[in-house]
Protein backbone atom coordinates (compact mmCIF):
# COMPACT_ATOMS: atom_id res chain seq x y z
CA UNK A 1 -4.06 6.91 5.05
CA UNK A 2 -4.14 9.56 7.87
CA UNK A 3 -7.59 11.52 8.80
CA UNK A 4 -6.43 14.88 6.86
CA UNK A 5 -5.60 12.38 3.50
CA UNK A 6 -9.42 11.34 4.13
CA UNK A 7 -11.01 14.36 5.31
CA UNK A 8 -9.83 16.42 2.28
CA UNK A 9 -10.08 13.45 -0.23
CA UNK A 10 -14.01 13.13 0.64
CA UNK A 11 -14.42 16.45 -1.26
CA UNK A 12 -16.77 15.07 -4.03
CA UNK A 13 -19.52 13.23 -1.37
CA UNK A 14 -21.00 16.82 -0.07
CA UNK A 15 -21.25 17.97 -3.87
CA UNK A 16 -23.22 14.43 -4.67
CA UNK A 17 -26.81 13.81 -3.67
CA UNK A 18 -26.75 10.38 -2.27
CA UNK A 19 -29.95 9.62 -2.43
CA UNK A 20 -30.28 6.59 -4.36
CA UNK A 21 -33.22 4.20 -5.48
CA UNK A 22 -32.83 1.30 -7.43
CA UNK A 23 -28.96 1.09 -7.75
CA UNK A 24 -28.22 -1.37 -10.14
CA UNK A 25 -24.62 -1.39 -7.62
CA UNK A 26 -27.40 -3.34 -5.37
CA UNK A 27 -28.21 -6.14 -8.43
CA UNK A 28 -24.56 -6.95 -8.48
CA UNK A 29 -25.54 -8.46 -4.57
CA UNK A 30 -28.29 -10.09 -6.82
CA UNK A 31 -26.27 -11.61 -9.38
CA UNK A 32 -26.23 -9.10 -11.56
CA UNK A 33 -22.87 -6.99 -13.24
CA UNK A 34 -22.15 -3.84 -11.89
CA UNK A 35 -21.69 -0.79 -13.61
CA UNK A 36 -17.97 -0.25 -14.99
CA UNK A 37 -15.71 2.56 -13.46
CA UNK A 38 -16.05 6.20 -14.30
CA UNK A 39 -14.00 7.11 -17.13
CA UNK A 40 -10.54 8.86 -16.01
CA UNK A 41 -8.35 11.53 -18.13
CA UNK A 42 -5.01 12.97 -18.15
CA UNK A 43 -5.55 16.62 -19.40
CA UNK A 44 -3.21 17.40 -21.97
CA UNK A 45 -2.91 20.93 -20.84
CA UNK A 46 -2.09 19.75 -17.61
CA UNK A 47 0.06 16.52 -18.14
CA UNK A 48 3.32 18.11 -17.35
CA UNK A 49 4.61 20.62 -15.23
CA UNK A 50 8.48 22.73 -15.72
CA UNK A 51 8.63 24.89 -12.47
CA UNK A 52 10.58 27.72 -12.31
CA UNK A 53 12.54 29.84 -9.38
CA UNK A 54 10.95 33.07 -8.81
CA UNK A 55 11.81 35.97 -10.70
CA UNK A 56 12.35 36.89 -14.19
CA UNK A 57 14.65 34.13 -15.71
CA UNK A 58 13.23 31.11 -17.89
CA UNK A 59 16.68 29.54 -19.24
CA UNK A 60 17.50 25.74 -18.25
CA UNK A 61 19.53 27.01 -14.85
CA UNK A 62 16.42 28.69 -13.22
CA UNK A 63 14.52 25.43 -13.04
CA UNK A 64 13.66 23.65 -10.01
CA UNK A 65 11.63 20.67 -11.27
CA UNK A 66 10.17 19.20 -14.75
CA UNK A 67 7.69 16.86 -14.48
CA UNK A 68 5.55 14.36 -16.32
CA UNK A 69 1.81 12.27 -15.13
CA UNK A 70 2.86 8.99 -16.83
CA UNK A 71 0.21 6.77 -15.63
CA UNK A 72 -2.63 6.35 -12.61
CA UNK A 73 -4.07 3.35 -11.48
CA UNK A 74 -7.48 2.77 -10.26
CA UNK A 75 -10.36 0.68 -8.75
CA UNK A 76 -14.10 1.07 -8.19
CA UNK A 77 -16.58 -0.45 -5.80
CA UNK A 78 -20.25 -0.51 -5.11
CA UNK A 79 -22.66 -0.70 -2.80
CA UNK A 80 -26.28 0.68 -2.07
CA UNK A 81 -25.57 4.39 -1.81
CA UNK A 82 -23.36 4.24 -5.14
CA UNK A 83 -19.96 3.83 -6.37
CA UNK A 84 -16.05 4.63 -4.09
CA UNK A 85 -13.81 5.28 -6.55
CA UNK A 86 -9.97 5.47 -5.94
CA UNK A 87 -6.81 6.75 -7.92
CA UNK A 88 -3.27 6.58 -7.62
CA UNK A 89 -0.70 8.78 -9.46
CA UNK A 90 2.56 8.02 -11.00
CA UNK A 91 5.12 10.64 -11.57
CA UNK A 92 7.94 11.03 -13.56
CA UNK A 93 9.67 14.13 -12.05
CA UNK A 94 13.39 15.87 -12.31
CA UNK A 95 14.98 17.97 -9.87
CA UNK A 96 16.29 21.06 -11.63
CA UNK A 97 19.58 23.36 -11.17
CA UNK A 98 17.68 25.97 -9.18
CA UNK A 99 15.73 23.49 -6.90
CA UNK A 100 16.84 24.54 -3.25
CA UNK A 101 17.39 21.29 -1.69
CA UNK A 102 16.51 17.76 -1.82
CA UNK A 103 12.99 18.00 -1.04
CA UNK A 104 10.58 19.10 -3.66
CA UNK A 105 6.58 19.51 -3.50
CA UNK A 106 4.62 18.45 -6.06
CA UNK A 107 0.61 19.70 -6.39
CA UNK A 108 -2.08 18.23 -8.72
CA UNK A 109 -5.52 18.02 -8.98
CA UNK A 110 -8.69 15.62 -9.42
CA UNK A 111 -11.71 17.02 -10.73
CA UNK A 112 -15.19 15.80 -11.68
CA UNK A 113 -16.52 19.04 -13.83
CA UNK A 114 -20.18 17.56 -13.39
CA UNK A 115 -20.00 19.10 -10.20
CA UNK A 116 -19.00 22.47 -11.42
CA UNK A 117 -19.05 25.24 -10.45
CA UNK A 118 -19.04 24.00 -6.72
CA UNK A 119 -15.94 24.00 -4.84
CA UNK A 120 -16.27 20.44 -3.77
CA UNK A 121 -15.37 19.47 -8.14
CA UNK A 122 -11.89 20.03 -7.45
CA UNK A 123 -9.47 18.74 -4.96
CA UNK A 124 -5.84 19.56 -5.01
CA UNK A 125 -3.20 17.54 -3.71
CA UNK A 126 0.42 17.92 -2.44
CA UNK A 127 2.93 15.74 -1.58
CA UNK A 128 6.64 16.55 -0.59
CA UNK A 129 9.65 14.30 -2.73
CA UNK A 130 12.63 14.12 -1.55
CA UNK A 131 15.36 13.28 -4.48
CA UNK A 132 18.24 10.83 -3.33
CA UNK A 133 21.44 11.94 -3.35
CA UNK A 134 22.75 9.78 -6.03
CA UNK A 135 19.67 10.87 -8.75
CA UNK A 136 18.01 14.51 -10.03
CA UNK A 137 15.69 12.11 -11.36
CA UNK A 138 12.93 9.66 -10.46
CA UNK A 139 9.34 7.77 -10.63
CA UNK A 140 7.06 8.53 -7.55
CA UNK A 141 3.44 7.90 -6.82
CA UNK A 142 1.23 9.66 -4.09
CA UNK A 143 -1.08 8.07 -1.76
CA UNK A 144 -4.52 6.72 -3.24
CA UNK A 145 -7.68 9.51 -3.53
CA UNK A 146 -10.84 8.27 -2.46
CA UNK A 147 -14.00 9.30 -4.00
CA UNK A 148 -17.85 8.71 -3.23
CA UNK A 149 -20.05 9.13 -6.40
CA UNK A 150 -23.95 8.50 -6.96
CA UNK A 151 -23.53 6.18 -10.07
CA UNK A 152 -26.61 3.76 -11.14
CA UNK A 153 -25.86 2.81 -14.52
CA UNK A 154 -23.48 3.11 -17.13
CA UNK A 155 -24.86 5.71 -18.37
CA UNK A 156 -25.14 7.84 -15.74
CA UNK A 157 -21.46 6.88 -14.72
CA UNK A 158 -20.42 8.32 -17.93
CA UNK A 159 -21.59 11.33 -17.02
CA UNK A 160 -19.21 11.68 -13.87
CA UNK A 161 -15.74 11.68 -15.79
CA UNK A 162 -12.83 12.29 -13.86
CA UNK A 163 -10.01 14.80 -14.83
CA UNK A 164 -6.58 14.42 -13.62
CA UNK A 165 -3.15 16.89 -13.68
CA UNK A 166 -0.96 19.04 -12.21
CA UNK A 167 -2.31 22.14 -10.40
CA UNK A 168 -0.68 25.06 -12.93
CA UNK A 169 -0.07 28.35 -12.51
CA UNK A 170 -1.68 30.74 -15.53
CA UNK A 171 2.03 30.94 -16.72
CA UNK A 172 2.69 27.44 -16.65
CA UNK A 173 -0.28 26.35 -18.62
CA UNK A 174 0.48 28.87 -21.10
CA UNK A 175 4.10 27.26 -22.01
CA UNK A 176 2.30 24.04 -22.16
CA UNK A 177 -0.31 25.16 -24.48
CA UNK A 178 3.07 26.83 -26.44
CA UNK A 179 5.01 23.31 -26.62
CA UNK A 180 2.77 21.49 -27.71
CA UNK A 181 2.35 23.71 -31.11
């Protein structure tokens, strides 16, 4: 993972006070179970994505790229100052008959709305994907996003759910909202 991957995946640690006593992360060293991961969700709204070239046309030739979040995987550690918790997305993405070239970007977010309204709630991601010749279509994943949250208990890791999805324009999420009537 290069140092830009890291510096902009650390987003969530300035909006989390780190300040921690009595992290039952430290009675796991003592024997004890530690807390479970945060809960993750695919928003609905924001599951999948159908991109279109600029300008007025919305017909099956003007788009460059549907896509779909079909899974993530995950794992969570802990130690004194809380919980690291890191996700990797899976995509399932076709290039369209308007996509200029081989190479297409595609942009999603994490977010942890307890941290709203601060910036630091939200980090968007993009990754370039280059189609083969031989396929419009494929499964990729993007490197892993690492976060830092101040988790004690279950309870209180509840409270730090994790939204996933593609970043949309107003217009996209509006025809997704639309299909899925």
């Amino acid at each position: 993972m290069n140092t830009l991957r890291i510096a902009r995946l650390l987003f969530l640690v300035l909006a989390a006070p780190l300040v921690l006593s009595g992290c039952d992360a430290m009675s796991r060293i003592k024997g004890k179970t530690a807390p479970p991961c945060p809960p993750v969700y695919i928003m609905s709204d924001a599951a999948k994505i159908t991109k279109y070239r600029s300008g007025a046309g919305r017909d099956l030739t003007d788009v460059e790229m549907e896509g779909e979040i079909v899974a993530f995987k995950g794992d969570c550690v802990y130690d004194d100052k809380g919980g690291e918790v890191s996700l990797q997305l899976a995509f399932e993405l076709r290039r369209g008959p308007a996509a200029q070239g081989r190479t297409l970007d595609v942009t999603y977010f994490v977010a942890v709305p307890k941290f709203y309204p601060a910036a630091e709630a939200k980090g968007v991601f993009t990754f370039p994907v280059t189609f083969p010749d031989t396929a419009d279509r494929l499964r990729a994943t993007d490197d892993e996003v690492v976060m830092r949250l101040p988790v004690k208990t279950k309870e209180l890791i509840d409270n730090y759910e994790i939204f996933i999805g593609f970043q949309l324009t107003p217009e996209e999420m509006e025809m997704n909202r639309r299909n899925k009537r």
